[in-house]
Protein backbone atom coordinates (compact mmCIF):
# COMPACT_ATOMS: atom_id res chain seq x y z
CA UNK A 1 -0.46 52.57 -11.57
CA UNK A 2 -1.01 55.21 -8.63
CA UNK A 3 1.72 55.74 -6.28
CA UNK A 4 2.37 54.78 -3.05
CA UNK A 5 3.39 58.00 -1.95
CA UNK A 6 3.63 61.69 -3.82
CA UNK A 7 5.02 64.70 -1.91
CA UNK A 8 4.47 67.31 -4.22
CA UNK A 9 6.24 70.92 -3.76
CA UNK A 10 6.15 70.90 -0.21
CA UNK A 11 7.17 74.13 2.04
CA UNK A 12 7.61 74.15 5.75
CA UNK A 13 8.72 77.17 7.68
CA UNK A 14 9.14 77.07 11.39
CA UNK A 15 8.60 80.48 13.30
CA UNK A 16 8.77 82.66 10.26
CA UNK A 17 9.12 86.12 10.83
CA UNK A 18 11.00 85.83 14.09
CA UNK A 19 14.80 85.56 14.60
CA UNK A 20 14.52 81.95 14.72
CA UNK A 21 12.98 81.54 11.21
CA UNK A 22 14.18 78.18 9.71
CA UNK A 23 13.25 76.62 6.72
CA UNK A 24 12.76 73.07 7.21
CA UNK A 25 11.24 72.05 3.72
CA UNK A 26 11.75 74.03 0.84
CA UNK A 27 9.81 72.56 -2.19
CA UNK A 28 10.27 68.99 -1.62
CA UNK A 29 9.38 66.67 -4.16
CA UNK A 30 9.05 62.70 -4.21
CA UNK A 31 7.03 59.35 -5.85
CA UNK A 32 7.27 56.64 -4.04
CA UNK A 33 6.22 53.27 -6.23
CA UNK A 34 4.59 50.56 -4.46
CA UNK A 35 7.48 48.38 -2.81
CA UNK A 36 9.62 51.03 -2.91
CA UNK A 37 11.89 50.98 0.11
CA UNK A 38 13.68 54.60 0.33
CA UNK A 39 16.55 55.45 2.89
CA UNK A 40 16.98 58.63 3.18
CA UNK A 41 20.34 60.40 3.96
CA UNK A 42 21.56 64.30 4.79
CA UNK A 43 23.34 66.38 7.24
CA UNK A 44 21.62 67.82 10.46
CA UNK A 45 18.43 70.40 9.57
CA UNK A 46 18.78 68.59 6.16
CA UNK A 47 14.98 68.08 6.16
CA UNK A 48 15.19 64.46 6.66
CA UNK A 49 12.51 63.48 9.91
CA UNK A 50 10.93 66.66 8.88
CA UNK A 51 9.99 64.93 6.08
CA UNK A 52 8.53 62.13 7.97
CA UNK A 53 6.20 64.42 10.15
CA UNK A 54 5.00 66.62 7.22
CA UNK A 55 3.93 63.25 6.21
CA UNK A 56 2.51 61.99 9.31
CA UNK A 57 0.83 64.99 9.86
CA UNK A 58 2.66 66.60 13.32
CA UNK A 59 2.05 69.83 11.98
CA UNK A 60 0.41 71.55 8.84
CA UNK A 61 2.38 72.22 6.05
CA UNK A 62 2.73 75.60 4.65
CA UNK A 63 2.54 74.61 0.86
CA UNK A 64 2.30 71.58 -1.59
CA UNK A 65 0.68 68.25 -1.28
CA UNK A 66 0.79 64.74 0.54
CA UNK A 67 -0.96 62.08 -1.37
CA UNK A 68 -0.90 58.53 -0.18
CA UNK A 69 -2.31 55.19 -2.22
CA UNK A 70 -3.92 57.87 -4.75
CA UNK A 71 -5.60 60.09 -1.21
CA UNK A 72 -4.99 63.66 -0.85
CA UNK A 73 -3.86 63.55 2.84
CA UNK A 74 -2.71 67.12 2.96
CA UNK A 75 -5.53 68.48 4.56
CA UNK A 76 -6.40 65.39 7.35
CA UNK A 77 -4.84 65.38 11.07
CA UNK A 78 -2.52 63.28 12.11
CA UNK A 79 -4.92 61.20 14.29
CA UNK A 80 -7.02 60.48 10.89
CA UNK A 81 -3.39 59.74 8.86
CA UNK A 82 -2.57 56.66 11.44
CA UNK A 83 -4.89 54.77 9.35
CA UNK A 84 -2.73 54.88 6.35
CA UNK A 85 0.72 54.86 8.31
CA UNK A 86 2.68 52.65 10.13
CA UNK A 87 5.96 54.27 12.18
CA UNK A 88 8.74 53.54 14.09
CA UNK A 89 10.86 56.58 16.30
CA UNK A 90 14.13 56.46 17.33
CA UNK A 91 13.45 56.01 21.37
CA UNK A 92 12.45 52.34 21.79
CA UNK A 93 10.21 53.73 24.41
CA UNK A 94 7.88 55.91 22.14
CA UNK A 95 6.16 53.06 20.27
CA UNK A 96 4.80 50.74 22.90
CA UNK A 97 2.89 50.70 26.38
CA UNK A 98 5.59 49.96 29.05
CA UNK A 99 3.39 49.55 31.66
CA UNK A 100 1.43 46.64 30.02
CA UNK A 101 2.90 43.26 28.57
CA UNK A 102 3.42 42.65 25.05
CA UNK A 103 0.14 40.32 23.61
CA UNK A 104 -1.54 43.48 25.10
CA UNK A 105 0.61 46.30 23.29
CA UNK A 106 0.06 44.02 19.95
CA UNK A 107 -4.08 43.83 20.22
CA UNK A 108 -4.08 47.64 21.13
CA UNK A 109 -1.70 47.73 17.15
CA UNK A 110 -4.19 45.34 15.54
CA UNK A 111 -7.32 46.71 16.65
CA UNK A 112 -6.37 50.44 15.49
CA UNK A 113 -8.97 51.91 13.75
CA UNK A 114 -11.55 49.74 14.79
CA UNK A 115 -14.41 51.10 16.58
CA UNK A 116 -13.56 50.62 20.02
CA UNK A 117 -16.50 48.55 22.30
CA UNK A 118 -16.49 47.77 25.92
CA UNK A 119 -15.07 44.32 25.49
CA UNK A 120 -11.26 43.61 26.64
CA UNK A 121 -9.28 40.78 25.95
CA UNK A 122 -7.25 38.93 23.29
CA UNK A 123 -9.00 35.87 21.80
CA UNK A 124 -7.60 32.50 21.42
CA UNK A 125 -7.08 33.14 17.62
CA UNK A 126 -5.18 36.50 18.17
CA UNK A 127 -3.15 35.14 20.72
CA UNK A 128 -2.19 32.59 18.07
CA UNK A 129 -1.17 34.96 15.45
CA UNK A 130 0.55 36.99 17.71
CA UNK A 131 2.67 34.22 18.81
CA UNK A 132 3.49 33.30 15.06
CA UNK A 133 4.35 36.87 14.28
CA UNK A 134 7.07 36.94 17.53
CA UNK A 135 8.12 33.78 16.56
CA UNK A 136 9.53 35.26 13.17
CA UNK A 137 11.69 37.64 14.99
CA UNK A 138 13.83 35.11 16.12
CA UNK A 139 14.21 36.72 19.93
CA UNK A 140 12.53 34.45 21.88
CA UNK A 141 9.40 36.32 22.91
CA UNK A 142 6.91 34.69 21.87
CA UNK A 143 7.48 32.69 25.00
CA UNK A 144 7.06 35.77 27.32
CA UNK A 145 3.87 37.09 25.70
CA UNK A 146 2.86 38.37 29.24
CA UNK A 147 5.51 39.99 30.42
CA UNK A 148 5.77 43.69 30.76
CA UNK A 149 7.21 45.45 27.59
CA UNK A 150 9.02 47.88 30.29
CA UNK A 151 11.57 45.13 30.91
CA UNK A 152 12.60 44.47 27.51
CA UNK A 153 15.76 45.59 26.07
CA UNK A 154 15.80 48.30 23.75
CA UNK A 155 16.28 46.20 20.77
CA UNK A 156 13.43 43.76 21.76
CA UNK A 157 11.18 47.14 22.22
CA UNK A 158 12.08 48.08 18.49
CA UNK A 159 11.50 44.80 17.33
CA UNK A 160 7.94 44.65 18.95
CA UNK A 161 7.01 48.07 17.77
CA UNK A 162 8.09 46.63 14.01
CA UNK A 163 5.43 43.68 14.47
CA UNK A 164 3.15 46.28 15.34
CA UNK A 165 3.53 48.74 12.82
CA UNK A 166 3.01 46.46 10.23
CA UNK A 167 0.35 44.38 11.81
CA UNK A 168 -2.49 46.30 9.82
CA UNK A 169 -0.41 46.47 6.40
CA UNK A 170 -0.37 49.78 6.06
CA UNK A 171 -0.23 52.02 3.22
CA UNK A 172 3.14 53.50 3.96
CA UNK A 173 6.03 52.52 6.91
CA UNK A 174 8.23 55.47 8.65
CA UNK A 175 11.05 54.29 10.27
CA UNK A 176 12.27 57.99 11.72
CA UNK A 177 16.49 56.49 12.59
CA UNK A 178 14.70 53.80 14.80
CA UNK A 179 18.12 52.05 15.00
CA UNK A 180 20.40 55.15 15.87
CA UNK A 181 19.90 54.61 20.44
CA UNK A 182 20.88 51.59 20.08
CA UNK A 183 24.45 49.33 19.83
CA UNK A 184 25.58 48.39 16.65
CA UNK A 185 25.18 45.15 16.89
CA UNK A 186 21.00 44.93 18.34
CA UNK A 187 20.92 47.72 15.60
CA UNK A 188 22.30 44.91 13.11
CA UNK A 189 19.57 42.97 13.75
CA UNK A 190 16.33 44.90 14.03
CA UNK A 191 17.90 46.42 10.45
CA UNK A 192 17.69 42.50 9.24
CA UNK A 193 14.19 42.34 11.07
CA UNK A 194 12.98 45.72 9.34
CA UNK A 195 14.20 43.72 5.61
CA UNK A 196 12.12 40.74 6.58
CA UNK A 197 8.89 42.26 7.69
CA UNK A 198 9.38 45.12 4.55
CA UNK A 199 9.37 42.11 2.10
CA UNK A 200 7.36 40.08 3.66
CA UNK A 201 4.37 42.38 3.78
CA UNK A 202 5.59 43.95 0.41
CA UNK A 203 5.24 47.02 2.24
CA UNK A 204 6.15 50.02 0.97
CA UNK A 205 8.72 52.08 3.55
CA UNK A 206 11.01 55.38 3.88
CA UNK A 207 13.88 55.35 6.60
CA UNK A 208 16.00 58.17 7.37
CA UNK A 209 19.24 57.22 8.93
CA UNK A 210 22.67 58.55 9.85
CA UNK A 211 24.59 55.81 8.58
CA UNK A 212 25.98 55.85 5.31
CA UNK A 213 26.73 52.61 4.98
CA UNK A 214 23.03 51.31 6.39
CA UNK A 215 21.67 53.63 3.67
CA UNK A 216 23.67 51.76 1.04
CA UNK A 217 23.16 48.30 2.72
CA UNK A 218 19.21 48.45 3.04
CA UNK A 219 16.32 48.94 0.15
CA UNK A 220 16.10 50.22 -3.32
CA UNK A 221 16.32 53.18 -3.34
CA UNK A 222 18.39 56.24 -1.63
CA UNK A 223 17.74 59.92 -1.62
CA UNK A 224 19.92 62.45 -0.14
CA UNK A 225 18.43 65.81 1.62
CA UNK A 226 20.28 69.00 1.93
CA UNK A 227 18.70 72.48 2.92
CA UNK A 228 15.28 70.78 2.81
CA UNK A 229 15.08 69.66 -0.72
CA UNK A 230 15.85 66.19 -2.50
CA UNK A 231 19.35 66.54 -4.41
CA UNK A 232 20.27 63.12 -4.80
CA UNK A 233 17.94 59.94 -5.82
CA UNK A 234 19.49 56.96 -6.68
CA UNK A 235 18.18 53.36 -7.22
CA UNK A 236 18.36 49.34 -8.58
CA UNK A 237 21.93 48.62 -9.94
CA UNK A 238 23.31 52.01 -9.59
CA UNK A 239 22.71 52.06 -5.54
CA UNK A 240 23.58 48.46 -4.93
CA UNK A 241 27.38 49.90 -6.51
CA UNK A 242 27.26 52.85 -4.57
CA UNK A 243 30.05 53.55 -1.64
CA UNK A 244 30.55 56.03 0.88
CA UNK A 245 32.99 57.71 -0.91
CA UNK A 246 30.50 58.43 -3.60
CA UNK A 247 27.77 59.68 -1.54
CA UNK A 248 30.50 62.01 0.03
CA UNK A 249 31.68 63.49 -3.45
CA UNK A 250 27.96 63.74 -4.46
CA UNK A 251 26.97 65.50 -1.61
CA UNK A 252 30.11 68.07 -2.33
CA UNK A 253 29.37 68.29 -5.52
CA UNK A 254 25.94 69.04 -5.57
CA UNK A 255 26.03 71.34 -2.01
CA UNK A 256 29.13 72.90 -3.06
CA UNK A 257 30.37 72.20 0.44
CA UNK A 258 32.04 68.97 2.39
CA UNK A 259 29.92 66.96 4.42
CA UNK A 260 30.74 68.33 8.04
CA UNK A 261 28.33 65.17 10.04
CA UNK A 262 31.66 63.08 11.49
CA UNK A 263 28.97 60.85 13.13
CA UNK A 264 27.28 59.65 9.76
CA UNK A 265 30.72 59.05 8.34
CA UNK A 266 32.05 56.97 11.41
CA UNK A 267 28.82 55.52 11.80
């Protein structure tokens, strides 16, 4: 069975050779198996949404590999990689159209890819799905399919941009701390909404977060980051036991120093 996802030995330096050299990735490996639902955890500069570009392609990588659903990626841009990828950012403003309403921010999602014609406008049957798909999210909105997505709450923005990023099943779901701007409780629920549309679509998804106990809460799998390498990776029974105490003493244990982020214990 191929992988979903390999990351194999990756390096990123950012300016190297100037004063402000920093080594973002150094030698990061990870399989991700079809399904597999990964949060990932680590201090600031541990590597984590780092991780997440080198694999959406923001920027070349200096060393290593990127291999999604069995295709070498490494060497594609990040325009060509969209095809694969589905992701989420942490601004609820990044991953929709403000300025247009929300059946038109979901056909510009499900036509991605497509060869683009001259024709505009949502058919009867895409209207339909789109109104099914809303419906799951519980908020209401498939009622307000033409309003502007400018005057939706943050949470309602994240939960659109979910719908969308998954409308074309892709290959691979980033969800770069898409909860952490907003208040725990809307987080609460686009976290439940992110579970739902991850096993509904069996999709297979990575999610770097601040939050201890999210990390514990949601998927199968967790991997901590430190200094830009994987030194943690936990999953099944042994996760769903885990607490933040433990994560804590691993992280001392295996960086030989105490976790100094107040704001991913408190969290």
């Amino acid at each position: 069975m191929a992988y979903a996802l390999e990351i194999i030995d990756v390096h990123k330096v950012f300016n190297r050779g100037t004063i402000n050299e920093k080594v973002a990735l150094n030698g990061v490996n990870l399989n991700l198996n079809p399904g597999d639902f990964v949060t990932i955890i680590g201090g600031n500069g541990a590597g984590k949404s780092t991780t997440l570009n080198a694999i959406a392609g923001v920027w070349p990588i200096d060393a290593g590999k990127i291999i999604i659903d069995g295709n070498d990626i490494t060497g594609l841009s990040e325009h060509k990689r969209a095809a694969y990828l589905g992701r989420v950012f942490q601004d609820p403003m990044t991953g929709t159209a403000a300025t247009m309403d929300i059946e038109e921010n979901m056909a510009l999602a499900y036509r991605r890819g497509e060869h683009r014609t001259l024709r505009w406008g949502i058919s009867k049957a895409e209207r339909e799905e789109f109104r099914e798909k809303l419906k799951t999210l519980g908020l209401g909105l498939e009622d307000r399919m033409t309003s502007k997505v400018g005057l939706l709450s943050g949470g309602q923005r994240q939960a659109i941009t979910l719908l969308m990023a998954s409308l074309k099943q892709p290959k691979l779901l980033l969800l770069d701390e898409h909860t952490a701007a907003l208040d725990p409780k809307t987080a609460a629920k686009v976290l439940e909404i992110s579970d739902k549309i991850i096993q509904e679509n069996h999709l297979t998804a990575m999610m770097v977060t601040h939050n201890m106990r999210d990390a514990i809460a949601h998927g199968n799998r967790l991997i901590m980051m430190h200094e830009g390498r994987v030194i943690y990776d936990v999953s099944g029974e042994e996760k769903q036991k885990l607490q933040v105490k433990d994560l804590l003493s691993k992280f001392e244990e295996v960086s030989g120093s105490e976790f100094a982020n107040d704001r991913m214990i408190l969290a």
